[in-house]
Protein backbone atom coordinates (compact mmCIF):
# COMPACT_ATOMS: atom_id res chain seq x y z
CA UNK A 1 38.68 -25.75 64.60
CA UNK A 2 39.63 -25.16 61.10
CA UNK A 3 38.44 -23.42 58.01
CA UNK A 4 37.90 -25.61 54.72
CA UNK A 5 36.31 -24.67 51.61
CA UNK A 6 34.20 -27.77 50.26
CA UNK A 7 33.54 -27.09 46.44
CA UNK A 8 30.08 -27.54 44.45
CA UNK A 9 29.23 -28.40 41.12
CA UNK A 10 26.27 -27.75 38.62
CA UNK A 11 22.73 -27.78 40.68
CA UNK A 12 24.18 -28.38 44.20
CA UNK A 13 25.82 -24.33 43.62
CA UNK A 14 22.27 -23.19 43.17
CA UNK A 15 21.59 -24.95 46.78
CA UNK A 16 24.38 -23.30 48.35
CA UNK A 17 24.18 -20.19 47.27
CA UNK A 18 27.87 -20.43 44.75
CA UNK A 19 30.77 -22.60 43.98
CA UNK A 20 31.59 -22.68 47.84
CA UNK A 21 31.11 -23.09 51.16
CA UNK A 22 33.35 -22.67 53.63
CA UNK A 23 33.09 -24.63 57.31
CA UNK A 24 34.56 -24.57 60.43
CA UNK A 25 35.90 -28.43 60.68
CA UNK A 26 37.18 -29.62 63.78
CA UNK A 27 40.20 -31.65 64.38
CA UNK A 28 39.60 -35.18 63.55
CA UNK A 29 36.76 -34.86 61.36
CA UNK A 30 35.74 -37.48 58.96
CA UNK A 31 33.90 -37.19 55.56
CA UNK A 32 30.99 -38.22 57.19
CA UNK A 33 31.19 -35.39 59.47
CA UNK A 34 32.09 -33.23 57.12
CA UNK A 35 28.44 -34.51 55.24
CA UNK A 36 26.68 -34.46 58.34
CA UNK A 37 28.06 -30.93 59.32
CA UNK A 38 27.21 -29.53 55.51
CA UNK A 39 23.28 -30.60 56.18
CA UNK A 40 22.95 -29.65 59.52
CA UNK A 41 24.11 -25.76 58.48
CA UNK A 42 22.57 -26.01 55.34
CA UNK A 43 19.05 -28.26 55.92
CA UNK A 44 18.18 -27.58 52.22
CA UNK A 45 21.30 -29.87 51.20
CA UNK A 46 19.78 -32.69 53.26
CA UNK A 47 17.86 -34.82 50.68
CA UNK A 48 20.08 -33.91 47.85
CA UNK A 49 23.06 -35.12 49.43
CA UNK A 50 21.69 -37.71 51.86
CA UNK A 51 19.81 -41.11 51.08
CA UNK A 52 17.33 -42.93 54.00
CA UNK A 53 20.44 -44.02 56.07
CA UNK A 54 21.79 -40.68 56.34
CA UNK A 55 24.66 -41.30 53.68
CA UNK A 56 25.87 -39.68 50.59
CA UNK A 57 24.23 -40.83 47.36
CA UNK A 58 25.36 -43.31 45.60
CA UNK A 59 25.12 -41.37 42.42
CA UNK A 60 27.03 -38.38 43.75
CA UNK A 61 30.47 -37.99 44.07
CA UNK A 62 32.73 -36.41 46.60
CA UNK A 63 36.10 -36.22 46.11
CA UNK A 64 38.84 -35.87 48.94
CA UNK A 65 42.30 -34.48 47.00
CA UNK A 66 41.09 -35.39 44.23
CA UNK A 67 40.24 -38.80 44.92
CA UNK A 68 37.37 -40.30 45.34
CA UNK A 69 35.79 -41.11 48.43
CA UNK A 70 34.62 -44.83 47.80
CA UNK A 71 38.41 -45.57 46.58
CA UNK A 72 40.01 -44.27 50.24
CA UNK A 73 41.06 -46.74 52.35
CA UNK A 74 38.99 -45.61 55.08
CA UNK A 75 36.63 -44.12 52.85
CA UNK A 76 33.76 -41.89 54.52
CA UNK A 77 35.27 -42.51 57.76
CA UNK A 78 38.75 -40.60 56.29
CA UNK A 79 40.21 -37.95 58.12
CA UNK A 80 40.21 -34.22 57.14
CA UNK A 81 43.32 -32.44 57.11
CA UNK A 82 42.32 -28.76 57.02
CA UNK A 83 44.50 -28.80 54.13
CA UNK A 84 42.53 -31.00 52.00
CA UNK A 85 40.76 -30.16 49.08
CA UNK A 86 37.24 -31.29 49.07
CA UNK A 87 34.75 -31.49 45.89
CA UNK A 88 30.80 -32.54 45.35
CA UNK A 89 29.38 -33.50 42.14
CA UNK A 90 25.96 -34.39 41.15
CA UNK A 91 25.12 -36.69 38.42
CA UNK A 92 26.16 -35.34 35.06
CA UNK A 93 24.14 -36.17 31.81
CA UNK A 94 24.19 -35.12 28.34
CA UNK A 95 23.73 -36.04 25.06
């Protein structure tokens, strides 16, 4: 098991309580896991961050490294290095 801190952004902070959470991530974990893990500590994250199938929105973005999930190879099914650097951002709008 392994320690990484999975950052938030604009309303999803108010959800978890600050800019951060940090998780205990076991060897081998996906980005899925990583999602599913996230909801399952923190139910009120669960229909923010998940759609009817159990995945990520569409409209949010989670970035591995700074890249962005969808563009991986592997995409949600990636593997976590406990080194990574992971990032969730809702929609953004403005005017």
């Amino acid at each position: 098991m392994s320690v990484m801190t999975i950052r938030f952004y604009a309303t999803l902070r108010d959800l978890v309580g600050g800019p951060s959470l940090d998780v205990e991530v076991e060897s081998g974990s996906s980005a899925q896991d990583l999602i599913d893990l996230l909801v399952s500590q923190n139910p009120a994250l669960k229909t923010p961050l998940l759609d009817e199938q159990g995945q990520l929105h569409s409209y949010l973005k989670m970035f591995i490294n700074g890249r962005e999930v969808v563009y991986l190879e592997d995409q949600f099914q990636s593997i976590l290095d406990p080194a990574d650097t992971v990032d969730i951002f809702p929609p953004v709008g403005g005017g």
